[in-house]
Protein backbone atom coordinates (compact mmCIF):
# COMPACT_ATOMS: atom_id res chain seq x y z
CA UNK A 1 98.88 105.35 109.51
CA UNK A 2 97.08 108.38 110.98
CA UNK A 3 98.47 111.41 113.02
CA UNK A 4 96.22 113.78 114.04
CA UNK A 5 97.44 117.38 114.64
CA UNK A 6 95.65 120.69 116.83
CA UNK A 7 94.87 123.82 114.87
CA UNK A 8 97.52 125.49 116.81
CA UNK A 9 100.03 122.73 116.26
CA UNK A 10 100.52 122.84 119.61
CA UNK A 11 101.75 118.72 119.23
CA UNK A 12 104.27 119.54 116.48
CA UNK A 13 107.07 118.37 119.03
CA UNK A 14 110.80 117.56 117.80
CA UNK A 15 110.10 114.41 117.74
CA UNK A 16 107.10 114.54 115.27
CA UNK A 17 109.35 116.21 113.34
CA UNK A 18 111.91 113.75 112.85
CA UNK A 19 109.49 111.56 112.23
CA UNK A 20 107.93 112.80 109.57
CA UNK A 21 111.17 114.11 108.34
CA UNK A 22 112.37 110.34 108.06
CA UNK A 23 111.38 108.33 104.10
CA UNK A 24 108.26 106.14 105.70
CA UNK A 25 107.69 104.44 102.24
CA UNK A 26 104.45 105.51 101.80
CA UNK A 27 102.82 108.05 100.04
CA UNK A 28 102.29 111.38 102.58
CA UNK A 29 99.01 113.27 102.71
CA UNK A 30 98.75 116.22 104.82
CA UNK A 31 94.95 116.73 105.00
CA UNK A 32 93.46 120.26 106.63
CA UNK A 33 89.77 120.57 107.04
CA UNK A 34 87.66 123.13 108.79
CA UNK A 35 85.07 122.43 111.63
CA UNK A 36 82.51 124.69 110.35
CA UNK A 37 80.05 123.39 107.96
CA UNK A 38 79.20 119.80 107.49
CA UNK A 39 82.29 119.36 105.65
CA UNK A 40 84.21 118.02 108.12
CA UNK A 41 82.17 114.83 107.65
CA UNK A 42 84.05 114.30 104.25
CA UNK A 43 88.00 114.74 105.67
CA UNK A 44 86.74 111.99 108.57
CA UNK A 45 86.10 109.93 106.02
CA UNK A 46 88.84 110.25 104.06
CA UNK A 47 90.83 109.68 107.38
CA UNK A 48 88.93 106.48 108.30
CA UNK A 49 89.40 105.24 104.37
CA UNK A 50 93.31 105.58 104.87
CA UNK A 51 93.81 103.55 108.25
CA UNK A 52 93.29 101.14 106.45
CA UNK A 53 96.22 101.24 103.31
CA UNK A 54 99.53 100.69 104.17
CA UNK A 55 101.07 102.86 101.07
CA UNK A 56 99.58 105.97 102.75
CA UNK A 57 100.31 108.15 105.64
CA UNK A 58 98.00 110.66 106.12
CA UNK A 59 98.48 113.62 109.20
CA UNK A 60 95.82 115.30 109.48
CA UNK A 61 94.78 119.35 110.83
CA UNK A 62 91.69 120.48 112.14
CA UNK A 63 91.22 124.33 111.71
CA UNK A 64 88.45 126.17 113.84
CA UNK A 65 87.85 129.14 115.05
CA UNK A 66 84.60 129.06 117.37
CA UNK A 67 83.46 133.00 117.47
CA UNK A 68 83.40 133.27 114.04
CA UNK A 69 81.98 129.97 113.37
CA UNK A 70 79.21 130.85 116.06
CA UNK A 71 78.47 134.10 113.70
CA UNK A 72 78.43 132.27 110.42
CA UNK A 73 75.78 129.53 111.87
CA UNK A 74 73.20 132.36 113.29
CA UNK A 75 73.22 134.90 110.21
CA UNK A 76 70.42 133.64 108.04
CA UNK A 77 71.20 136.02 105.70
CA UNK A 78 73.56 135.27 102.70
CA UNK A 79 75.43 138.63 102.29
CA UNK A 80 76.15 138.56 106.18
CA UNK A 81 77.45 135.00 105.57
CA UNK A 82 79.58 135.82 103.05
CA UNK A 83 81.19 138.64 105.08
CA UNK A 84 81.81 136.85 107.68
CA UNK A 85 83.21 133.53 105.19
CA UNK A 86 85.86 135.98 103.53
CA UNK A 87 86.84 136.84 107.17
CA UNK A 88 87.62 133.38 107.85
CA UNK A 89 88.89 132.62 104.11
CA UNK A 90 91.76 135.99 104.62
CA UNK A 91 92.40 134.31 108.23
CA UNK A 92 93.05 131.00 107.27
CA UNK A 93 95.23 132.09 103.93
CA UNK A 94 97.50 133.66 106.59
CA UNK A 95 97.89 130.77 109.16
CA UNK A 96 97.95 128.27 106.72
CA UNK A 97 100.68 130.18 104.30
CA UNK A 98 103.28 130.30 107.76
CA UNK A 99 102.30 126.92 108.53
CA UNK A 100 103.51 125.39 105.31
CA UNK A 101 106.29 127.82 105.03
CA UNK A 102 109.86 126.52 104.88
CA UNK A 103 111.08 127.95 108.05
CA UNK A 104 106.64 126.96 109.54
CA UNK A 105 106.19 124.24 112.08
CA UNK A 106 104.72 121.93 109.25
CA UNK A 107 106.91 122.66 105.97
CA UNK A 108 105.12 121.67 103.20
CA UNK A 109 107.64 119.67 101.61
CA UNK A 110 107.73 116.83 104.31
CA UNK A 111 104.39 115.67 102.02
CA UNK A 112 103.70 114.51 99.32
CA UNK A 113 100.65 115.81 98.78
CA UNK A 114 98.01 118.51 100.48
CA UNK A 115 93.69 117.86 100.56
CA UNK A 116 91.90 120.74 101.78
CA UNK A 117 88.02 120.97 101.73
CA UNK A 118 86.72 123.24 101.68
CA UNK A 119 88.18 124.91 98.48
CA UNK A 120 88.56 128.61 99.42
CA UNK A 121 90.78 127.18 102.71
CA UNK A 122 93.09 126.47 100.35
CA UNK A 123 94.27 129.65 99.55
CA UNK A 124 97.63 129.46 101.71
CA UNK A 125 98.41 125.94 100.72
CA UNK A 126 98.05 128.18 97.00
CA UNK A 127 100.40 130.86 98.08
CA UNK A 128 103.27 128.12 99.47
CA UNK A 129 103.20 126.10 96.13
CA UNK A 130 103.52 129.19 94.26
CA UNK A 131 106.47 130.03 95.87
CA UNK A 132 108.10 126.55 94.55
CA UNK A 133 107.47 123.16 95.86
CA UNK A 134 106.95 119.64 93.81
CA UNK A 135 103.97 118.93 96.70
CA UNK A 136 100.69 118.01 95.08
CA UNK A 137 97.82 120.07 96.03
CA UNK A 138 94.36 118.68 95.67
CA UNK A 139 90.61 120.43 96.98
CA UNK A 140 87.78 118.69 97.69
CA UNK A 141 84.22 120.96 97.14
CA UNK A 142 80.59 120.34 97.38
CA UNK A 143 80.01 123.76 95.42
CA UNK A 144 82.10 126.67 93.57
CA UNK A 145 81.45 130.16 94.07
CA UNK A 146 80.26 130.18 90.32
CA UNK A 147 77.63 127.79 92.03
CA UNK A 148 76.25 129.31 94.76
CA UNK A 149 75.83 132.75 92.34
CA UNK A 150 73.80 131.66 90.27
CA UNK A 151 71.95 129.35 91.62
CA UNK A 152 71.68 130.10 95.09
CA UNK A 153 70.85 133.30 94.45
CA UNK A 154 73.35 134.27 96.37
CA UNK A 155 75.53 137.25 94.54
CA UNK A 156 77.31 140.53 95.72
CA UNK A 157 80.71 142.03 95.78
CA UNK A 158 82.33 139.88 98.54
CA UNK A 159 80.90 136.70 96.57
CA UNK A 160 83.02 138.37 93.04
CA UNK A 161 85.60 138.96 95.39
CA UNK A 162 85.50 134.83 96.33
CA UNK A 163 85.24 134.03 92.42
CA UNK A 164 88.46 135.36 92.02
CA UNK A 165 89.71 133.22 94.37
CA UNK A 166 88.52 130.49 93.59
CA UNK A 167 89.63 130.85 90.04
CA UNK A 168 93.32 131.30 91.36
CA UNK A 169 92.67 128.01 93.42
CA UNK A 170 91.35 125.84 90.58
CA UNK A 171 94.75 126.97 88.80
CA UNK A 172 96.91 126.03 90.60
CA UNK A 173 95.49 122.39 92.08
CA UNK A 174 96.87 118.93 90.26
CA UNK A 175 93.25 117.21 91.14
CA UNK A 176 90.18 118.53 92.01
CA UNK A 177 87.32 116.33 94.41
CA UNK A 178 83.66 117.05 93.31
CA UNK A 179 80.44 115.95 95.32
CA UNK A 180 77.98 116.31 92.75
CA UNK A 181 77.81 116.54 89.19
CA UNK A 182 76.63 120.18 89.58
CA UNK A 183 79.88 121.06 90.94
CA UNK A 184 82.05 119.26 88.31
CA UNK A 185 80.17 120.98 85.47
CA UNK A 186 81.44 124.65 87.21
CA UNK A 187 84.48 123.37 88.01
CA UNK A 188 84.85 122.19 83.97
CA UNK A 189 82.69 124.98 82.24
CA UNK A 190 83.75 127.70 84.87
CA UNK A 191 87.12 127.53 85.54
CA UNK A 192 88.07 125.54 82.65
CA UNK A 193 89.60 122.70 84.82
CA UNK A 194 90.29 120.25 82.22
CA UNK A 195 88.47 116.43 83.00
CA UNK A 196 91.42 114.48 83.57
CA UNK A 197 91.84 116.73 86.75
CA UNK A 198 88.43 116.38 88.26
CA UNK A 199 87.29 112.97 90.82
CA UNK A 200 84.02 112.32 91.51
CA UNK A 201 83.01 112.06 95.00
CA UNK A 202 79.76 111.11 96.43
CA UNK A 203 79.10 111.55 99.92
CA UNK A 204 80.18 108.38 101.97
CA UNK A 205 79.04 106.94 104.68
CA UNK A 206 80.08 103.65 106.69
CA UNK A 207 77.73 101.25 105.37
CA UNK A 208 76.44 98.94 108.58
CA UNK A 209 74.43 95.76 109.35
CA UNK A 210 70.86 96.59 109.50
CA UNK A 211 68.45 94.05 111.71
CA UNK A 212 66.31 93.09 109.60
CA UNK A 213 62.94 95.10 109.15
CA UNK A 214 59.62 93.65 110.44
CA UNK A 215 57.24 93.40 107.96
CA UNK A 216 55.15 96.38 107.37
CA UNK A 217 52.20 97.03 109.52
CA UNK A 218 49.77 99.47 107.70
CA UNK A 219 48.21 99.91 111.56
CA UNK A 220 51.23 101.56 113.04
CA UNK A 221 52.23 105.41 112.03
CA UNK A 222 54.81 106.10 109.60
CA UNK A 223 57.96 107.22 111.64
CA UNK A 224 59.40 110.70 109.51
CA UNK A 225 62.72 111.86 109.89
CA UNK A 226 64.33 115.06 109.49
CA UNK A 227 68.24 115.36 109.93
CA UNK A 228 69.65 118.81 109.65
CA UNK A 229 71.29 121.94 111.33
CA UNK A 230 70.21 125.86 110.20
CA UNK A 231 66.70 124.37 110.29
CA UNK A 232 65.62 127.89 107.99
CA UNK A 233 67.41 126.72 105.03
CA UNK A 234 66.15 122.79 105.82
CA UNK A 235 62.82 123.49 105.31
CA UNK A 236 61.82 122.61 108.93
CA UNK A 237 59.36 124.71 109.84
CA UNK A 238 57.28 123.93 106.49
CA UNK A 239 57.68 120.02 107.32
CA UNK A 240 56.32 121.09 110.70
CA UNK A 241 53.23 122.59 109.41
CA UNK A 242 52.72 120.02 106.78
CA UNK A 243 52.79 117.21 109.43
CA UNK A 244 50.61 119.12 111.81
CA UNK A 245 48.18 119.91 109.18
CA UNK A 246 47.76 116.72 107.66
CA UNK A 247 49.79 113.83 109.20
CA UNK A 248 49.83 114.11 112.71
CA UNK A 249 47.52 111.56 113.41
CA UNK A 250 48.87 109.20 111.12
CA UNK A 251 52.53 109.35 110.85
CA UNK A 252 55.50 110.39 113.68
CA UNK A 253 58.09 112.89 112.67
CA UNK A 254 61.73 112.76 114.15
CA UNK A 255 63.89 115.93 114.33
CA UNK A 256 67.18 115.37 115.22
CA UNK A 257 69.71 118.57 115.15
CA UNK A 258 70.93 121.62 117.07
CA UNK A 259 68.85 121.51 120.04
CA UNK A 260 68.93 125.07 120.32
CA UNK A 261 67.46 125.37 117.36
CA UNK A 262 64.85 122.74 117.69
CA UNK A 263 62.77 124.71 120.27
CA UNK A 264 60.66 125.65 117.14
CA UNK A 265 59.27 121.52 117.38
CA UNK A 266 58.67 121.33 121.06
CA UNK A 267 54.88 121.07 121.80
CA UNK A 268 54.00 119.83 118.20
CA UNK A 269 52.04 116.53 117.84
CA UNK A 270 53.26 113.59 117.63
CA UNK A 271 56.78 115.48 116.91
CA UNK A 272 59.68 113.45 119.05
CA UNK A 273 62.52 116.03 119.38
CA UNK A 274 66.28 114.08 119.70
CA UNK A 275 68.58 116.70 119.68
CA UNK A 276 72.02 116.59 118.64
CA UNK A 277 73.20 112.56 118.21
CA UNK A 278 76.63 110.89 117.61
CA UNK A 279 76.37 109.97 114.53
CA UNK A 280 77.54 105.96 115.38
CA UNK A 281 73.90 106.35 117.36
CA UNK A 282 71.91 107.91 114.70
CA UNK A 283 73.66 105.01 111.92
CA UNK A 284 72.79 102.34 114.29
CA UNK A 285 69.54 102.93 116.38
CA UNK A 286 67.77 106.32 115.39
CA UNK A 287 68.12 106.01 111.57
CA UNK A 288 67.35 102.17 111.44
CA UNK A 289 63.67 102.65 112.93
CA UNK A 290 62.57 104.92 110.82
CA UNK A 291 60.59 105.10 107.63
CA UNK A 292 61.23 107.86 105.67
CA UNK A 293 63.31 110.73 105.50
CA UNK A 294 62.31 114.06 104.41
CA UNK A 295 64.03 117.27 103.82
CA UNK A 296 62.68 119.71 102.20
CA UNK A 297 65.85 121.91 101.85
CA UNK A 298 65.64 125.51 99.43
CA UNK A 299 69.99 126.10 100.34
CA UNK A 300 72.19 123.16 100.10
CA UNK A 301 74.83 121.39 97.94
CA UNK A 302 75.35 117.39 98.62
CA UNK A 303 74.02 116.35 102.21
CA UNK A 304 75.56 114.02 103.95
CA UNK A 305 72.72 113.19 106.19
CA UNK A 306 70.84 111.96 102.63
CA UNK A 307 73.63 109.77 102.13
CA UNK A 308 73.39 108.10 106.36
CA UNK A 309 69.50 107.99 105.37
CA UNK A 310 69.78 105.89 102.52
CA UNK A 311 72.57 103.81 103.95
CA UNK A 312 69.94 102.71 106.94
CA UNK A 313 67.39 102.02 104.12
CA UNK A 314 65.01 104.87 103.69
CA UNK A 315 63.30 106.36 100.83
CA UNK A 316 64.07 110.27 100.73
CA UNK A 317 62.16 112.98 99.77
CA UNK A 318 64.08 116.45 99.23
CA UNK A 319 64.55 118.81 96.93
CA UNK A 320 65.51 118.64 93.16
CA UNK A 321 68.69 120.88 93.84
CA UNK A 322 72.62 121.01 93.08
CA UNK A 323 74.09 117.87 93.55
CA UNK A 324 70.98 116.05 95.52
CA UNK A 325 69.53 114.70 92.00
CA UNK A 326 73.45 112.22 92.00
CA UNK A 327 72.28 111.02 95.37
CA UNK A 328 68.32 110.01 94.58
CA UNK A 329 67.08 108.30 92.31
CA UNK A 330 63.60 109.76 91.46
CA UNK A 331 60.81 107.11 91.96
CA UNK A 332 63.50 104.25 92.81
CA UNK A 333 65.50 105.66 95.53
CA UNK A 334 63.16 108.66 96.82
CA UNK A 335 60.63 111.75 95.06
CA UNK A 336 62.44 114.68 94.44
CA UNK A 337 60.63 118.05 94.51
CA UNK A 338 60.83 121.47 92.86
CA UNK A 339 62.11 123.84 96.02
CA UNK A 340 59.57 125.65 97.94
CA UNK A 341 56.64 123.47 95.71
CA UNK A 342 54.14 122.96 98.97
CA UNK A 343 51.44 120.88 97.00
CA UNK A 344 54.84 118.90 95.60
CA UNK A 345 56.23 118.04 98.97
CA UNK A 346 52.73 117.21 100.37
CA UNK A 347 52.05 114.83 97.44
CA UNK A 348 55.47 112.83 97.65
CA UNK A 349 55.48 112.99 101.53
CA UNK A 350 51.97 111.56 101.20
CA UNK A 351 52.21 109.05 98.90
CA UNK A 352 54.73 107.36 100.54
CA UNK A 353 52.76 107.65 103.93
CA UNK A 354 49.62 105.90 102.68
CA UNK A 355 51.61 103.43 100.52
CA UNK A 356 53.89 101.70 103.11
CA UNK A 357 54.85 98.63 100.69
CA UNK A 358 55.84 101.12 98.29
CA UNK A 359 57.75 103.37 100.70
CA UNK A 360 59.44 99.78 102.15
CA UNK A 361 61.14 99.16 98.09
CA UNK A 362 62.12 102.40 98.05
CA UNK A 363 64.02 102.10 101.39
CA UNK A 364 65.55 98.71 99.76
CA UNK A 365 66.42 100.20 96.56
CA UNK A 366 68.19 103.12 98.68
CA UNK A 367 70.27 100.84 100.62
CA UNK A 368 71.52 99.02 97.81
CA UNK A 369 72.55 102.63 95.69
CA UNK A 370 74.02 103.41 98.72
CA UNK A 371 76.27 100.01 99.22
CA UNK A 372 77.31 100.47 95.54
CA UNK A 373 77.45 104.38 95.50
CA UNK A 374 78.77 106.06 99.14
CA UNK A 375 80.72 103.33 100.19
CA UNK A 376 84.40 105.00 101.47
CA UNK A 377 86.07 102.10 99.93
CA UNK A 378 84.76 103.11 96.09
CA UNK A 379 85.18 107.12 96.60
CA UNK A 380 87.90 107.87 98.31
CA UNK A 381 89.76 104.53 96.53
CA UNK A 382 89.80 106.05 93.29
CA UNK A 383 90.62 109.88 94.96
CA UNK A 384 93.49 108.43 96.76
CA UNK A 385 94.90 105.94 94.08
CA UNK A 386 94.88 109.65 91.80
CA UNK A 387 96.41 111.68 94.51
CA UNK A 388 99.28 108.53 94.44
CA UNK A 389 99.97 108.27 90.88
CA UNK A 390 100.18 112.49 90.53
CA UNK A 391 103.08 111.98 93.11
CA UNK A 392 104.88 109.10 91.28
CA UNK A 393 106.97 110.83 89.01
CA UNK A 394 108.79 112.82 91.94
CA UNK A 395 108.88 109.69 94.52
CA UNK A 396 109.78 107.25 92.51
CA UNK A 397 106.53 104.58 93.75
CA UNK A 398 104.54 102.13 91.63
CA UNK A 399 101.52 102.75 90.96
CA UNK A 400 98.86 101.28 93.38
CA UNK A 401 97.56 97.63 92.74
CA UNK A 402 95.30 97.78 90.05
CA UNK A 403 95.10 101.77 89.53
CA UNK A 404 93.18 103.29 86.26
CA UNK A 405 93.85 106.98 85.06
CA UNK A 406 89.86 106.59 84.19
């Protein structure tokens, strides 16, 4: 069962109230996201995963605040994002804290359990269990703040001011989601989370019927993809002049992203501009007649759009950074290259270009680490059978049907 909520919780009527007030049987999962950031993409799926159990009820809140996020998105700079981050961060810790108040419109102790992602949301949800509840509180993160300092290169005295929190966070939360293997290590050697409170958690993605591919035609160009917003972190412009340079007569590249943004690609060669695209679209029609996906990102933690890439069966070539290297498989799955390594990028990029039987098993072998890797049914299984049994000892439930502590 699924209940979706407004920011402003505008829709908590009397009625919802009783409701949730009344024993459903289930286990009960508020889960609060924020719409900045791709990180929405992972609460979706986490909401999609449970429609589909009947031991959970999950209600879930979408936080945003559009001037703010509008600032965050166009300030290249990291110390101006981080400003404007621990804005939102101090904002949200307030809202959230009268929210799950008591006397709040959504008292915490109607759940069983809290998920926020990002992390540093979670600061309220901190506060409220501090003050005495037997809710479970659980985070899900693609990076720590431990992560992005050193090796983002991205320190200062707002980010020290973040580590704090976050340390305060990881103290206080009964199970902690990691995207990457990068993150878990901080999370472990950081904070000193012990293992037995850290998940796993891949990106997912729905995993769809593909038609099948027509054999490869050596005559035809290559069709390139590029998936990404803030296209000065992606690496866009240096795909750009890499294709113009030396592939525009032989391959196609495909940006799809903010369009506002994409004004950089307009009037390029043999560069087809999409704009932003539902994602049901881009699983099912953009993504499935392509050949190869390529970004060549020098800022990011786990991207989802590697994990819808591989899922339509493409070969990806990005960067050998934070928790990319759990997603591809170098030389099975994709080529991963040193950030910012031009003559690396062009020699991957190309070798898959002038190979295109070699490119095709490296699609293949991506779809099939995808089926057994990002499927929603594998990740967010073993999260949500955790999340149960951490609540059985207050509700009194069995354990779900064949649940491992492992």
């Amino acid at each position: 069962m699924i209940r979706a909520l407004s920011a402003n919780l505008t829709s908590i009527t009397p009625d919802v109230l009783a409701a949730l007030r009344s024993p459903s049987g289930r286990t009960r999962i508020l889960s609060i996201g924020v719409s900045q950031f791709g990180l929405m993409t992972y609460l979706q799926e986490l909401e999609k995963y449970c429609a589909g159990r009947d031991d959970v009820e999950l209600v879930y809140v979408t936080m945003h605040n559009s001037l703010l996020e509008r600032l965050w998105s166009r300030f290249p700079n990291p110390r101006s994002k981080a400003r404007i981050a621990e804005r939102m961060v101090s904002m949200w810790r307030r809202r959230m804290r009268s929210w799950l108040s008591p006397r709040g419109p959504l008292p915490v102790d109607l759940f069983d359990a809290v998920v926020v992602c990002p992390q540093l949301y979670a600061l309220g949800a901190v506060d409220v269990k501090r003050a005495g509840t037997a809710t479970k509180l659980a985070v899900i993160l693609d990076a720590t703040v431990a992560n992005t300092i050193r090796d983002m290169n991205d320190d200062g005295p707002v980010q020290r001011r973040l580590l704090e929190e976050d340390r305060a966070i990881f103290q206080t939360a009964e199970l902690v989601g990691c995207m990457s293997t990068w993150a878990a290590d901080s999370v472990r050697n950081d904070f000193g989370v012990p293992p037995e409170r850290i998940c796993p958690m891949l990106p997912t993605v729905g995993i769809v019927d593909l038609p099948p591919r027509p054999p490869v035609d050596p005559s035809k160009p290559v069709k390139l993809v590029f998936v990404g917003r803030h296209w000065w972190r992606k690496g866009l412009p240096e795909l750009l002049r890499w294709h113009q340079q030396h592939w525009a007569t032989r391959a196609e590249l495909h940006v799809i992203g903010n369009e506002a943004e994409l004004t950089i690609a307009k009037g390029a060669r043999n560069v087809i501009v999409h704009g932003t695209v539902p994602r049901e679209r881009l699983m099912r029609e953009l993504m499935p007649a392509m050949d190869l996906f390529v970004l060549p990102t020098v800022q990011d933690m786990s991207p989802a759009a590697i994990a819808e890439a591989m899922a339509a069966g493409l070969p990806v070539v990005s960067a050998r950074l934070a928790g990319i290297p759990d997603m591809v498989v170098h030389g099975e799955t994709g080529l991963l290259v040193t950030p910012r390594d031009e003559a690396g990028y062009m020699q991957a990029i190309g070798s898959l270009i002038e190979d295109p039987a070699l490119c095709r098993r490296m699609g293949e072998a991506a779809r099939r680490r995808a089926e057994t890797h990002f499927r929603r049914e594998v990740v967010y299984g073993r999260f949500v059978d955790r999340l149960i049994a951490l609540t059985l000892p207050a509700a009194g439930k069995p354990a779900p049907a064949g649940y491992s502590p492992a």
